[in-house]
C-alpha atoms as a PDB file:
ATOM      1  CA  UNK A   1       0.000   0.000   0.000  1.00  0.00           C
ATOM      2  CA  UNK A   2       1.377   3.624  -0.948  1.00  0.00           C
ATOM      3  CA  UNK A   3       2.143   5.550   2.630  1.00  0.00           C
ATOM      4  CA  UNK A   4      -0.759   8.520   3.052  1.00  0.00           C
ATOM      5  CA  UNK A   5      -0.122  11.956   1.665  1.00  0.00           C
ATOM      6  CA  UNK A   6       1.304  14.735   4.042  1.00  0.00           C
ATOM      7  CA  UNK A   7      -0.992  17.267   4.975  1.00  0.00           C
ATOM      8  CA  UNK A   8       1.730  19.558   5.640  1.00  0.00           C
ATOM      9  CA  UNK A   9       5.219  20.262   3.586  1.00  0.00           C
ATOM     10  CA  UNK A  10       7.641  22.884   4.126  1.00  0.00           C
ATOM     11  CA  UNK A  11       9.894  24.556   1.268  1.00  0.00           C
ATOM     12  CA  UNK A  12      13.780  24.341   1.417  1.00  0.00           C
ATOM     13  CA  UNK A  13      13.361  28.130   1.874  1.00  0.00           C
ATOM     14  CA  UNK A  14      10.793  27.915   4.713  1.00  0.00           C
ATOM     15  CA  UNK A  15      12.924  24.546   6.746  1.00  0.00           C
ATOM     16  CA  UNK A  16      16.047  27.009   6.881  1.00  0.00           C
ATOM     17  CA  UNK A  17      14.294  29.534   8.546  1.00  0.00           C
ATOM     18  CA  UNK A  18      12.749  27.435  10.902  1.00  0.00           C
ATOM     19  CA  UNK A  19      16.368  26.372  11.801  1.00  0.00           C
ATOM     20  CA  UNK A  20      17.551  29.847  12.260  1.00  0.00           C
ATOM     21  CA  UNK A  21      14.281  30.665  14.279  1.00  0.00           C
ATOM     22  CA  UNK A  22      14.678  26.991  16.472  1.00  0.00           C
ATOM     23  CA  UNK A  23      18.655  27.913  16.896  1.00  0.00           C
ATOM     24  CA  UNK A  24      17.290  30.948  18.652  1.00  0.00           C
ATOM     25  CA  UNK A  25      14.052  30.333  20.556  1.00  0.00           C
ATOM     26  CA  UNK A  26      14.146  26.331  20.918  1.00  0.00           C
ATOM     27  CA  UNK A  27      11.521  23.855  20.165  1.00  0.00           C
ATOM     28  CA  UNK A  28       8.974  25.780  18.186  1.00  0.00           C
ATOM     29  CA  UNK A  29       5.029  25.528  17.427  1.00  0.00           C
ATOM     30  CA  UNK A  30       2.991  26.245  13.820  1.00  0.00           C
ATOM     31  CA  UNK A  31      -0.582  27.275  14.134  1.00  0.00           C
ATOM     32  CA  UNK A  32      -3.228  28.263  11.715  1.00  0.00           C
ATOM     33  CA  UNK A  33      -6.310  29.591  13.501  1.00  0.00           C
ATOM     34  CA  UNK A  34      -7.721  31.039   9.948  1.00  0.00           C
ATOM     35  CA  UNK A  35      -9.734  34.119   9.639  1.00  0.00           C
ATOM     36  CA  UNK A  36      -8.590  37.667   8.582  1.00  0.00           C
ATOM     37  CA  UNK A  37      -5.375  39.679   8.991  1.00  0.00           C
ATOM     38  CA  UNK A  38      -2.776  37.378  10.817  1.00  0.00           C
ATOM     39  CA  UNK A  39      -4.977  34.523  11.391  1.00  0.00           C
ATOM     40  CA  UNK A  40      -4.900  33.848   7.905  1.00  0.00           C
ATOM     41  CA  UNK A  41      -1.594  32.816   7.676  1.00  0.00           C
ATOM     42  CA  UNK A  42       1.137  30.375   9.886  1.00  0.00           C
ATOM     43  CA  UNK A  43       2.093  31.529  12.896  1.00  0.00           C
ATOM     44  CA  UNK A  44       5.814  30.501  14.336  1.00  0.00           C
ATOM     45  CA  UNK A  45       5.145  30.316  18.203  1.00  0.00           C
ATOM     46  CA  UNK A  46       7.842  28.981  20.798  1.00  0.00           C
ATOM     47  CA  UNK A  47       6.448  25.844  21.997  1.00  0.00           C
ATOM     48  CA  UNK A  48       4.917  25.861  25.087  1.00  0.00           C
ATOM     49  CA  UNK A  49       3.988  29.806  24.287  1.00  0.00           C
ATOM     50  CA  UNK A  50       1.031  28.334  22.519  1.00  0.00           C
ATOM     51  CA  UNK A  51      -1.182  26.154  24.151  1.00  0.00           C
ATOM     52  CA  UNK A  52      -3.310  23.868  21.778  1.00  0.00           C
ATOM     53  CA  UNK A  53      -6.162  22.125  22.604  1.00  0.00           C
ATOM     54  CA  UNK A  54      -8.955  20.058  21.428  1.00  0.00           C
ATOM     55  CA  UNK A  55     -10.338  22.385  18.842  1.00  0.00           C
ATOM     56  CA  UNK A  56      -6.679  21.962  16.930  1.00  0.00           C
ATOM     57  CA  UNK A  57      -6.255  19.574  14.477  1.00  0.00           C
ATOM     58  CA  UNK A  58      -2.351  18.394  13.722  1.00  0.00           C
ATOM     59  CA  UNK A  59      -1.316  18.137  10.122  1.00  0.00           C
ATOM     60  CA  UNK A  60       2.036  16.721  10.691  1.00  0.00           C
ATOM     61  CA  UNK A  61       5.637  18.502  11.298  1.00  0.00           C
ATOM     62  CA  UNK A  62       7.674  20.533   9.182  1.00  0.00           C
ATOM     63  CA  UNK A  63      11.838  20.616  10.190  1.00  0.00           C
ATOM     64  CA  UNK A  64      10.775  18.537  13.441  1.00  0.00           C
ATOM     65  CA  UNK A  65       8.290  21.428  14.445  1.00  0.00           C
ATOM     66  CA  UNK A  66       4.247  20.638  15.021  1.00  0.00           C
ATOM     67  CA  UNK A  67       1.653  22.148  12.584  1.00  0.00           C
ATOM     68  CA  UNK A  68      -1.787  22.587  13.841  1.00  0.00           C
ATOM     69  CA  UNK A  69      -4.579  24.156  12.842  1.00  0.00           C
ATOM     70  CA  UNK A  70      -8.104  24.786  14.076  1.00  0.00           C
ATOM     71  CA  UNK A  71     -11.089  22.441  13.664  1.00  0.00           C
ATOM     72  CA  UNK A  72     -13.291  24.434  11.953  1.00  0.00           C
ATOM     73  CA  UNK A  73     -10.321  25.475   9.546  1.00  0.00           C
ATOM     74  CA  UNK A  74      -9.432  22.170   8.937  1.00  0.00           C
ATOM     75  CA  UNK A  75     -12.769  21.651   7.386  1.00  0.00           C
ATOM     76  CA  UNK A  76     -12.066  23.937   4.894  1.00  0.00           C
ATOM     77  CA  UNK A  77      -8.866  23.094   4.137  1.00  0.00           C
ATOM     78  CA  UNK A  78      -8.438  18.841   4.592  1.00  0.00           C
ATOM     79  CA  UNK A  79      -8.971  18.546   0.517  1.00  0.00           C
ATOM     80  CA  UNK A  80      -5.565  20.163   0.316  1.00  0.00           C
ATOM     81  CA  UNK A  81      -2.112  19.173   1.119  1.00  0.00           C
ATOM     82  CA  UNK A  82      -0.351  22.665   2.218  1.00  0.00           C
ATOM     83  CA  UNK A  83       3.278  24.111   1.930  1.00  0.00           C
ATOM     84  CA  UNK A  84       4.453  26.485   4.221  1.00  0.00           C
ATOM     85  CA  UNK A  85       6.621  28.612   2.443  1.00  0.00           C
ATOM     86  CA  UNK A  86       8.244  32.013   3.157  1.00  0.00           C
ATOM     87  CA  UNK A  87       8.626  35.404   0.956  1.00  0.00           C
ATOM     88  CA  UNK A  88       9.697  38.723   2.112  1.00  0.00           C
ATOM     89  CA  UNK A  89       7.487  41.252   4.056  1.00  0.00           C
ATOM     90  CA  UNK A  90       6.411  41.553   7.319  1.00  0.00           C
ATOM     91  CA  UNK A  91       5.043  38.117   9.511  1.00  0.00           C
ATOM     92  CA  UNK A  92       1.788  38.354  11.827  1.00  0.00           C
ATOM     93  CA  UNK A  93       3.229  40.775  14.563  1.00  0.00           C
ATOM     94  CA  UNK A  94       2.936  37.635  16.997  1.00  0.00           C
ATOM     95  CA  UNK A  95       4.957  34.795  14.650  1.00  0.00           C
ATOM     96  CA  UNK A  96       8.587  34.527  14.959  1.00  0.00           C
ATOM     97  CA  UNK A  97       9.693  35.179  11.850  1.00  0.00           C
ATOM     98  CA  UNK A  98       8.554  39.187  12.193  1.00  0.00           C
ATOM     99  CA  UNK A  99      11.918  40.842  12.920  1.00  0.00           C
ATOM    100  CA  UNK A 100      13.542  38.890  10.101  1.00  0.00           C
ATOM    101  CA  UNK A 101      11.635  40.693   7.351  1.00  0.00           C
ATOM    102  CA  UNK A 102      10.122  37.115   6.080  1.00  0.00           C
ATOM    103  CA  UNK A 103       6.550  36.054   6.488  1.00  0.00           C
ATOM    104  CA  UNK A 104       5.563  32.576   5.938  1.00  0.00           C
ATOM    105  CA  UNK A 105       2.551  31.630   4.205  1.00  0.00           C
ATOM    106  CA  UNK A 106       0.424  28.768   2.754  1.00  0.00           C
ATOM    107  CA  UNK A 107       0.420  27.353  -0.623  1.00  0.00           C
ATOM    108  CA  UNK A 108      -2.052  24.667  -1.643  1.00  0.00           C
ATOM    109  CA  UNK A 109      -3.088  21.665  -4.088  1.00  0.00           C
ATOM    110  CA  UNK A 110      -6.052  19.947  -3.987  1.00  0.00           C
ATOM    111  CA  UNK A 111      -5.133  16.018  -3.037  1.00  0.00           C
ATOM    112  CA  UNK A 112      -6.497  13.602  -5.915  1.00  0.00           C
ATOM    113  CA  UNK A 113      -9.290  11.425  -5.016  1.00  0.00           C
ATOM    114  CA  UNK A 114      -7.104   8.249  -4.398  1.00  0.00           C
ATOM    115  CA  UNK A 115      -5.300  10.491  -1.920  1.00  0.00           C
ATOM    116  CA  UNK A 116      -8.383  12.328  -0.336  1.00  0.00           C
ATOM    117  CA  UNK A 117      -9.093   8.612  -0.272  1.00  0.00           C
ATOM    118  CA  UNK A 118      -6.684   7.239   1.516  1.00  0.00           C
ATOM    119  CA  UNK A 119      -6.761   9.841   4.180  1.00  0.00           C
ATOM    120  CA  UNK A 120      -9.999   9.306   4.528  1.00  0.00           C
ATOM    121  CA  UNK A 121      -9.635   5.893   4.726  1.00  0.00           C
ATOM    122  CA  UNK A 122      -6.707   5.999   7.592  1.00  0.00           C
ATOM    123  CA  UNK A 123      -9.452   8.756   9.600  1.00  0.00           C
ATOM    124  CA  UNK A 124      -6.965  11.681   9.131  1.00  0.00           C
ATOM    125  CA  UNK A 125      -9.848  13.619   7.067  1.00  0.00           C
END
């Protein structure tokens, strides 16, 4: 059987800033809460800064580092497998990545109906 799809990649780009930003803060913590403004896009939290709980959903890890995001923005998004990547410009004012003058943020692909499938199948959708 082919292994499930990951929910959750992370671009070269995106994995070496999560180094730099680990190197300097320690274990770290992704969350997508959804909404407007900063909610809209991942937020870089030391772990243990961000407390998750039972309306979080985890999509996997990215460079060793959890990557949750709410329930109800789950729904809307478990058809696609996401990519954290990072561009210049300024980061939510609460996400790590801020001072660096990089903001991650969320690219997408719909998964294929054998992979929707399969997640489905292994209750991860």
């Amino acid at each position: 059987m082919d292994p499930l799809p990951q929910q959750v990649l992370a671009t070269e780009s995106a994995l070496a800033l999560i180094a730099k930003l680990a190197a300097r803060y320690g274990d770290l913590i992704f969350h997508q809460s959804g909404g407007c403004c900063d909610g809209s896009s991942p937020m870089c939290f030391p772990r243990g800064e961000f407390l998750v709980g039972d309306s979080d959903v985890q999509l996997g890890e990215i460079g060793g580092t959890p990557f949750y995001m709410s329930r109800s923005q789950f729904e809307y998004w478990k058809h696609t497998q996401l990519t954290v990547d990072v561009v210049p410009g300024r980061g939510g004012m609460f996400s790590l990545e801020g001072p660096e003058g990089l903001r991650f943020l969320i690219r997408s692909r719909l998964f294929t109906d054998a992979e929707y499938a399969a997640l489905r199948s292994a209750g991860r959708v």
